[in-house]
N, C-alpha and C. Protein backbone atom coordinates (compact mmCIF):
# COMPACT_ATOMS: atom_id res chain seq x y z
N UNK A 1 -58.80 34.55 -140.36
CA UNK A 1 -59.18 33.23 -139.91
C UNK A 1 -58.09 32.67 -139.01
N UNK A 2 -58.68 31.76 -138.20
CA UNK A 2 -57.36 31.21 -137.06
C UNK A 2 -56.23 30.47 -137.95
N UNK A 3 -55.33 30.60 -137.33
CA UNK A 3 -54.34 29.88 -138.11
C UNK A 3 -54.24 28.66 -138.57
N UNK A 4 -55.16 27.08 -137.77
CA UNK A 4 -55.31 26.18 -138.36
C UNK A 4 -56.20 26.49 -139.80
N UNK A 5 -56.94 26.99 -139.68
CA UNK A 5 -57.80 27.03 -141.20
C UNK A 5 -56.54 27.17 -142.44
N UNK A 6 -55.78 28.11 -142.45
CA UNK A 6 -55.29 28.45 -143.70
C UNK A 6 -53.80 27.35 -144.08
N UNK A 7 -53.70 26.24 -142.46
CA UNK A 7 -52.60 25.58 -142.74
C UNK A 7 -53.42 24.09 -143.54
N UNK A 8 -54.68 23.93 -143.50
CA UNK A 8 -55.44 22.63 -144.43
C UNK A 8 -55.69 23.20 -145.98
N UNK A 9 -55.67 22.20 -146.36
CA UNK A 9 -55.25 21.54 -148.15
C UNK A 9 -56.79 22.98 -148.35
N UNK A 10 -56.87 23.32 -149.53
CA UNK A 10 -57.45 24.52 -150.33
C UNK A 10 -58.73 23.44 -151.08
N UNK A 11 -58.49 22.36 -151.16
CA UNK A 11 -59.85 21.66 -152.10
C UNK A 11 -61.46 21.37 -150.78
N UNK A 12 -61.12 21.86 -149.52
CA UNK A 12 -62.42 21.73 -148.84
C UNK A 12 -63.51 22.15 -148.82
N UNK A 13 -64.59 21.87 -148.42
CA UNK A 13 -65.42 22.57 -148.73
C UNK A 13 -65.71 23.50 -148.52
N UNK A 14 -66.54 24.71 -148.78
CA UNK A 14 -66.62 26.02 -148.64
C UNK A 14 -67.63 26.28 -147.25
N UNK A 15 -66.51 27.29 -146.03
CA UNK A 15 -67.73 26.65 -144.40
C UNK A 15 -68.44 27.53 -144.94
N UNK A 16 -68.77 29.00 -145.65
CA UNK A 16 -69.91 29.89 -145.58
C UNK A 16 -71.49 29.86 -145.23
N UNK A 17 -71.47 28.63 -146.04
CA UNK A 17 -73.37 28.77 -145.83
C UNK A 17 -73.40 27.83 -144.97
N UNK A 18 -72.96 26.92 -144.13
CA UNK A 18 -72.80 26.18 -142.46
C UNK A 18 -72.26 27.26 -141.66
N UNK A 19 -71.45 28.21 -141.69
CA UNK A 19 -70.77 29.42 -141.04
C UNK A 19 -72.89 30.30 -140.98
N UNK A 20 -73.19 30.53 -141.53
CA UNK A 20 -74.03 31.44 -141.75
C UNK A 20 -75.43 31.03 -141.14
N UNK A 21 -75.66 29.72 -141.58
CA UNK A 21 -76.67 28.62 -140.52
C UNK A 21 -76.45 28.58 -138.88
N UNK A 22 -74.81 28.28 -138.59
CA UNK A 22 -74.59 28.45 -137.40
C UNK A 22 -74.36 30.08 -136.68
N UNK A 23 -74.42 30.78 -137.33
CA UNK A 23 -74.92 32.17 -136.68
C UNK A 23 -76.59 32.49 -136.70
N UNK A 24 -77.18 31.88 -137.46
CA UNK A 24 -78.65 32.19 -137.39
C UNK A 24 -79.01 31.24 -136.12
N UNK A 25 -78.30 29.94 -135.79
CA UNK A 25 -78.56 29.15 -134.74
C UNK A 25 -78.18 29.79 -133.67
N UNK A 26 -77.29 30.32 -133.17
CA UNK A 26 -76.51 31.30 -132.00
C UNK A 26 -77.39 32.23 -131.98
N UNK A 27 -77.67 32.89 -133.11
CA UNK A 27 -78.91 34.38 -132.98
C UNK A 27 -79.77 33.68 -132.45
N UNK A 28 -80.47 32.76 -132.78
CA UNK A 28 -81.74 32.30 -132.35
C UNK A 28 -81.77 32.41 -130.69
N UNK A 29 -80.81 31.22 -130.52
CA UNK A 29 -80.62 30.70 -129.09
C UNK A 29 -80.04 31.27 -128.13
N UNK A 30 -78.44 31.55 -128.22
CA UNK A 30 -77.85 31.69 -127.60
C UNK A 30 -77.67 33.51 -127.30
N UNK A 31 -78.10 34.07 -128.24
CA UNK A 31 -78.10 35.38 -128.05
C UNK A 31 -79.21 36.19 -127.57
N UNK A 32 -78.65 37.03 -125.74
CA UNK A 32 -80.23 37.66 -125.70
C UNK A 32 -79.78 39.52 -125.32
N UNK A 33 -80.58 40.11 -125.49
CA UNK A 33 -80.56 41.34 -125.21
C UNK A 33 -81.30 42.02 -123.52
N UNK A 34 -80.64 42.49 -122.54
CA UNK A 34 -81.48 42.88 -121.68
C UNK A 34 -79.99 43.08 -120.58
N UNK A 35 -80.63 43.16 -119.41
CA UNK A 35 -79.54 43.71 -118.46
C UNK A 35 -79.29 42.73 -117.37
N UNK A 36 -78.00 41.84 -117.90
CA UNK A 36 -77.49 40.78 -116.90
C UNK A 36 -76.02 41.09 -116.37
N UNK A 37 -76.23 40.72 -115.08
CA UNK A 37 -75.31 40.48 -113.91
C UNK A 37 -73.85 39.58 -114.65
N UNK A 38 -73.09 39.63 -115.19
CA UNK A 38 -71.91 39.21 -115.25
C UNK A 38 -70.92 38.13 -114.32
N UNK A 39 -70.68 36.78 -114.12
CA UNK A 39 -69.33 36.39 -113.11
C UNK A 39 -68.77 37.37 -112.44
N UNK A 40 -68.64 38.11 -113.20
CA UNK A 40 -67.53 39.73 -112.69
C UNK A 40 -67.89 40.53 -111.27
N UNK A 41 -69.34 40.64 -112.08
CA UNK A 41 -70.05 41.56 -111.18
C UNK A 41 -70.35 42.58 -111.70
N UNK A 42 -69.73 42.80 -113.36
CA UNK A 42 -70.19 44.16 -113.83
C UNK A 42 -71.53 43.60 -114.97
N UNK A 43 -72.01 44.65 -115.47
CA UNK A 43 -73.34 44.39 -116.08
C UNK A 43 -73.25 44.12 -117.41
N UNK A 44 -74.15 43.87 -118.29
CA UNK A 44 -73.98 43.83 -119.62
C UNK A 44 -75.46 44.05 -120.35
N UNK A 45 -75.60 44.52 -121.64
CA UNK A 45 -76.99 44.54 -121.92
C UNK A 45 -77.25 43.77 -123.09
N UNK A 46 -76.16 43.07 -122.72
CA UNK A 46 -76.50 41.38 -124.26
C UNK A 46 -75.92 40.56 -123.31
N UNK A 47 -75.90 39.09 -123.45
CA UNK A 47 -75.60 38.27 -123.44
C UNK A 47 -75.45 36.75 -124.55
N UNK A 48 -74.56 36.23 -124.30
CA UNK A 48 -74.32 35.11 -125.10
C UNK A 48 -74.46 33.53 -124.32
N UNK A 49 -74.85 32.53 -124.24
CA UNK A 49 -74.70 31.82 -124.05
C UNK A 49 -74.29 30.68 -125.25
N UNK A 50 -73.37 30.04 -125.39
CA UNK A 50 -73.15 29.75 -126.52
C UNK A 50 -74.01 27.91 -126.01
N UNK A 51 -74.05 27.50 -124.92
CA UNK A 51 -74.14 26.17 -124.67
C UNK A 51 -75.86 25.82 -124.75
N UNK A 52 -76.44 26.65 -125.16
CA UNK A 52 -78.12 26.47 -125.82
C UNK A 52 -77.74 26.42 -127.29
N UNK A 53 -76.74 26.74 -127.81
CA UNK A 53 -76.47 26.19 -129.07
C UNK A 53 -75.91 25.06 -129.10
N UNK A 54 -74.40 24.83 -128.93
CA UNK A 54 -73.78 23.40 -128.46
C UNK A 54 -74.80 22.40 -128.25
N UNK A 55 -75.56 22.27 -127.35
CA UNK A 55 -76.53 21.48 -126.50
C UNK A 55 -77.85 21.31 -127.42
N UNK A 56 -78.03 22.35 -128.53
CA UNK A 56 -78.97 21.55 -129.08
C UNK A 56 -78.93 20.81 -130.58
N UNK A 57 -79.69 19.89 -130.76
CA UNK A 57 -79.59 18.89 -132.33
C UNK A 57 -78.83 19.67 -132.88
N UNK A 58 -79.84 20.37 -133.67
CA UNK A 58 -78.95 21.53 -135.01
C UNK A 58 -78.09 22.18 -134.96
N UNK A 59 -77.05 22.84 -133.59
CA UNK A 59 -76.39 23.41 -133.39
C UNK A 59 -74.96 22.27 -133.18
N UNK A 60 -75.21 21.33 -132.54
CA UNK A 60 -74.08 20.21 -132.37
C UNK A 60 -74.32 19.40 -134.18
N UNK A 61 -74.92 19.58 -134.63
CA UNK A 61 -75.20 19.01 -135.86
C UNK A 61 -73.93 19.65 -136.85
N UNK A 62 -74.33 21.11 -136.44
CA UNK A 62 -73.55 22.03 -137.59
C UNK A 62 -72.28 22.27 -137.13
N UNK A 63 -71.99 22.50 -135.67
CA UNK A 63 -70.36 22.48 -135.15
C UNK A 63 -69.70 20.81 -135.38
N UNK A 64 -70.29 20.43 -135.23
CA UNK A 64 -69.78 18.69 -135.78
C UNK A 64 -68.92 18.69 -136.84
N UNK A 65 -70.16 19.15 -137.98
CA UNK A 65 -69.66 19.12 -139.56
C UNK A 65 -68.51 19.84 -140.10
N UNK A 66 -69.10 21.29 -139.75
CA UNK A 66 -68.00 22.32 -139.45
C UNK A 66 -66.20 22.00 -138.75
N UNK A 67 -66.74 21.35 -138.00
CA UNK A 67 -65.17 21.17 -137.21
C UNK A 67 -64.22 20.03 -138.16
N UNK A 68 -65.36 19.00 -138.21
CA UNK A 68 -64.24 17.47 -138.91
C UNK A 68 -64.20 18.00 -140.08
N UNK A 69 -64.83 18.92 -140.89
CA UNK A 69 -64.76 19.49 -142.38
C UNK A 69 -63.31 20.07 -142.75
N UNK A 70 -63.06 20.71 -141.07
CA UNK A 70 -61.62 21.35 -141.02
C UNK A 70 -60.55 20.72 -140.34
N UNK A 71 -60.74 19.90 -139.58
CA UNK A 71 -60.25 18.89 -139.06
C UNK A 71 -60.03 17.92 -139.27
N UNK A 72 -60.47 17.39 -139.87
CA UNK A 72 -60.27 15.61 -140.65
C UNK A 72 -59.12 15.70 -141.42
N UNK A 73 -58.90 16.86 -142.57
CA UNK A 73 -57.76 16.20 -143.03
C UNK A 73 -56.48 15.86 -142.49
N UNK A 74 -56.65 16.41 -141.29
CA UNK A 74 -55.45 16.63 -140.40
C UNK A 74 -54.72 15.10 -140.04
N UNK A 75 -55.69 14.07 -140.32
CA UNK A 75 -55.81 13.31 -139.34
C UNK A 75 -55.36 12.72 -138.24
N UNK A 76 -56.28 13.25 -137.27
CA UNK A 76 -55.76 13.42 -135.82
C UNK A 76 -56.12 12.00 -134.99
N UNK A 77 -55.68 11.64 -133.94
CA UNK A 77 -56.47 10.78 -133.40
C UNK A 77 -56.78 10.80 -132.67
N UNK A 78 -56.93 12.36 -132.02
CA UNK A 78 -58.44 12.61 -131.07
C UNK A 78 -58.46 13.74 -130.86
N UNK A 79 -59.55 13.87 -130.06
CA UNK A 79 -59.53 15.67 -130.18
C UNK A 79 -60.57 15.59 -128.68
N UNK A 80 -60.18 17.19 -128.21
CA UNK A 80 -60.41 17.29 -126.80
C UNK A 80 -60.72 18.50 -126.41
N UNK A 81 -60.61 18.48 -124.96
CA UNK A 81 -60.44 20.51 -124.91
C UNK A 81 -61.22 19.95 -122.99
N UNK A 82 -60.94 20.86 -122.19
CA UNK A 82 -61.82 20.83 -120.70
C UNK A 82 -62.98 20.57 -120.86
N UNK A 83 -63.09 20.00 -119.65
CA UNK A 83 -64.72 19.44 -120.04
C UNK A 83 -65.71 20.24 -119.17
N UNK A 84 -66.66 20.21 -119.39
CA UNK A 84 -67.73 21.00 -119.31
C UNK A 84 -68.52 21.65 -120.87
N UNK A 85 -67.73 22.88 -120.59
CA UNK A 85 -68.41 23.82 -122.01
C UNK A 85 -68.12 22.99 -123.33
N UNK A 86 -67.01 22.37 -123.26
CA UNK A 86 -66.46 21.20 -124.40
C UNK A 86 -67.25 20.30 -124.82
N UNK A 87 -67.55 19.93 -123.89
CA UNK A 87 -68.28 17.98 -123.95
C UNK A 87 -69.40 17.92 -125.31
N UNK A 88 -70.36 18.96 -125.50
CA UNK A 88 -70.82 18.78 -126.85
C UNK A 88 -70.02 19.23 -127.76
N UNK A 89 -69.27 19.78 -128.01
CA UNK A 89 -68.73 20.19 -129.16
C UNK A 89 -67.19 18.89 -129.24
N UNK A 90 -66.74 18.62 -128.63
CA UNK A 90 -65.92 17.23 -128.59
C UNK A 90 -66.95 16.08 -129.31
N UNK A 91 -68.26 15.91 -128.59
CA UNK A 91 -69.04 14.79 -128.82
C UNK A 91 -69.82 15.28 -129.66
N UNK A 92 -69.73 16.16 -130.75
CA UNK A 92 -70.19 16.20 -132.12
C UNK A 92 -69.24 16.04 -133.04
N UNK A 93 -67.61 16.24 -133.01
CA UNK A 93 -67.04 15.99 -134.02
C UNK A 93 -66.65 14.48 -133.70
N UNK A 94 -66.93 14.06 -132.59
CA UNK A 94 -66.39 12.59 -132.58
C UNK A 94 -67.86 11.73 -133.33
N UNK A 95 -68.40 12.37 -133.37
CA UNK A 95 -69.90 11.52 -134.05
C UNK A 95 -69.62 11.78 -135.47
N UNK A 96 -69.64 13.13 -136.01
CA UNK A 96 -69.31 13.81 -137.30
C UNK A 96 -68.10 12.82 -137.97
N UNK A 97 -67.65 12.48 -137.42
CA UNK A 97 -66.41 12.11 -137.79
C UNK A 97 -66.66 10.37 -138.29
N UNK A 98 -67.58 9.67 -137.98
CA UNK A 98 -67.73 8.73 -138.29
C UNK A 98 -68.02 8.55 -139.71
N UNK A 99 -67.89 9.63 -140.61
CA UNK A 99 -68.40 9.94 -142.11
C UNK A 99 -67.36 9.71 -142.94
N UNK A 100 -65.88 9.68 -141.83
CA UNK A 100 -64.40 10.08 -142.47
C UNK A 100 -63.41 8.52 -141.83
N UNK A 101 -62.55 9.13 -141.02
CA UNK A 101 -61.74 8.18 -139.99
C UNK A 101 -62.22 8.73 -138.71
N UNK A 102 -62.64 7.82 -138.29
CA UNK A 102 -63.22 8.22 -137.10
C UNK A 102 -62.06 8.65 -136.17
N UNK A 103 -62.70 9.55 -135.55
CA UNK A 103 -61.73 10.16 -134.16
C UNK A 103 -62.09 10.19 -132.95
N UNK A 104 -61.45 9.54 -132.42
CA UNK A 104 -61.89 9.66 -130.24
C UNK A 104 -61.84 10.29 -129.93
N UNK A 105 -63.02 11.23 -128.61
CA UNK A 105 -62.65 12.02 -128.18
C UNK A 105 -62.43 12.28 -126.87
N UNK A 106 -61.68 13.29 -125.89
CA UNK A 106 -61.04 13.07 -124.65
C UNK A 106 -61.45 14.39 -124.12
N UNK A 107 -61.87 14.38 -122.62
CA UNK A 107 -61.87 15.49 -121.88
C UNK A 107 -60.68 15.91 -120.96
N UNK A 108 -60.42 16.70 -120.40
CA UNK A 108 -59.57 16.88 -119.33
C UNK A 108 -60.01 17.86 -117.97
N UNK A 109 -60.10 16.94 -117.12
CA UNK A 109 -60.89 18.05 -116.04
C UNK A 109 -59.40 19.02 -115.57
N UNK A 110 -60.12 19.79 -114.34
CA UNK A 110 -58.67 20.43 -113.71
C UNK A 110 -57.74 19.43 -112.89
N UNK A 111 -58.68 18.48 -112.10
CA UNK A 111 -58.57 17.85 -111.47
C UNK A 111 -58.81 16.39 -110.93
N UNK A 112 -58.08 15.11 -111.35
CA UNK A 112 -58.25 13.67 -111.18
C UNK A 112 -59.72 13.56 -110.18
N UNK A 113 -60.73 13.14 -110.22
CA UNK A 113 -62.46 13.07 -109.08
C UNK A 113 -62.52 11.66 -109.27
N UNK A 114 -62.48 11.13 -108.40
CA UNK A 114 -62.70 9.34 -108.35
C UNK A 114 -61.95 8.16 -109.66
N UNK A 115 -62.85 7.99 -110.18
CA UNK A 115 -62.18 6.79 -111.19
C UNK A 115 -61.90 7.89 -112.00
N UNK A 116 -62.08 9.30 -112.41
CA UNK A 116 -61.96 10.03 -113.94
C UNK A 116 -60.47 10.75 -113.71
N UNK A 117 -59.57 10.02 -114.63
CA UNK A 117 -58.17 10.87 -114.30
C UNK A 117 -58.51 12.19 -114.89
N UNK A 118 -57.37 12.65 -114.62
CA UNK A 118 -57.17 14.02 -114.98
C UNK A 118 -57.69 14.19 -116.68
N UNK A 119 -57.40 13.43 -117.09
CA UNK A 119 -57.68 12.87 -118.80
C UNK A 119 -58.43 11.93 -118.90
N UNK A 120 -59.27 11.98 -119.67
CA UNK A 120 -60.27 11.01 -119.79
C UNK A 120 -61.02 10.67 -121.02
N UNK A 121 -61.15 9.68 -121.79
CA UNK A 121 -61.69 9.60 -122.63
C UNK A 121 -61.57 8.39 -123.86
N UNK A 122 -61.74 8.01 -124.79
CA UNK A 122 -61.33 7.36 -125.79
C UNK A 122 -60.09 7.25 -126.38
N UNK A 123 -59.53 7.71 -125.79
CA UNK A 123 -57.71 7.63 -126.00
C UNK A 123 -57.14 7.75 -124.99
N UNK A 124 -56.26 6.88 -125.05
CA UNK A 124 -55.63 6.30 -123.42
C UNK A 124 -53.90 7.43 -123.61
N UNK A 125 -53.90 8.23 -122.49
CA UNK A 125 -53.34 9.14 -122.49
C UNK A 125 -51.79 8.35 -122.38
């Protein structure tokens, strides 16, 4: 397991059967079999898209829970990551989180685009 998991308190709840929901959600959605063109340019005969999971109810439902389940005790006061592929999975634990201490959450593009600094979000950098 990544190294934040094993540095939070041992009384949490057990992720397995949300771990196991959110792979039947990814199987469903995000996982397809057949012969696609790669960014690269080389081929592949699966693909993943993980953001038909992210992006939908039950899947931002269960990464939500999942994340502040492991995250909350930490307590952080915000949580982030680049935006794009991020933005649902940021804006499910910042919702999730309203169950606990709530937490803001912040994007960061590559690059400052009109009014959106470089950082952006519910916590003033």
């Amino acid at each position: 397991m990544p190294l934040i998991w094993s540095a939070l308190p041992d009384d949490r709840p057990n992720p397995l059967p949300k771990l196991q929901t959110l792979f039947e959600i990814l199987s469903q959605r995000s996982f397809k079999r057949g012969t696609f063109t790669l960014a690269s340019g080389k081929t592949s005969t699966y693909y993943m898209d993980g953001r038909l999971t992210t992006l939908s109810a039950d899947g931002a439902k269960i990464i939500g829970e999942l994340l502040f389940e492991h995250l909350g005790p930490l307590k952080l006061d915000a949580v982030g990551e680049m935006t794009m592929g991020a933005d649902p999975i940021v804006t499910a634990v910042t919702v999730e989180s309203r169950q606990g201490q709530p937490i803001d959450g912040f994007l960061v593009r590559k690059e400052a685009m009109g009014t959106w600094h470089q950082e952006t979000g519910g916590r003033q950098p």
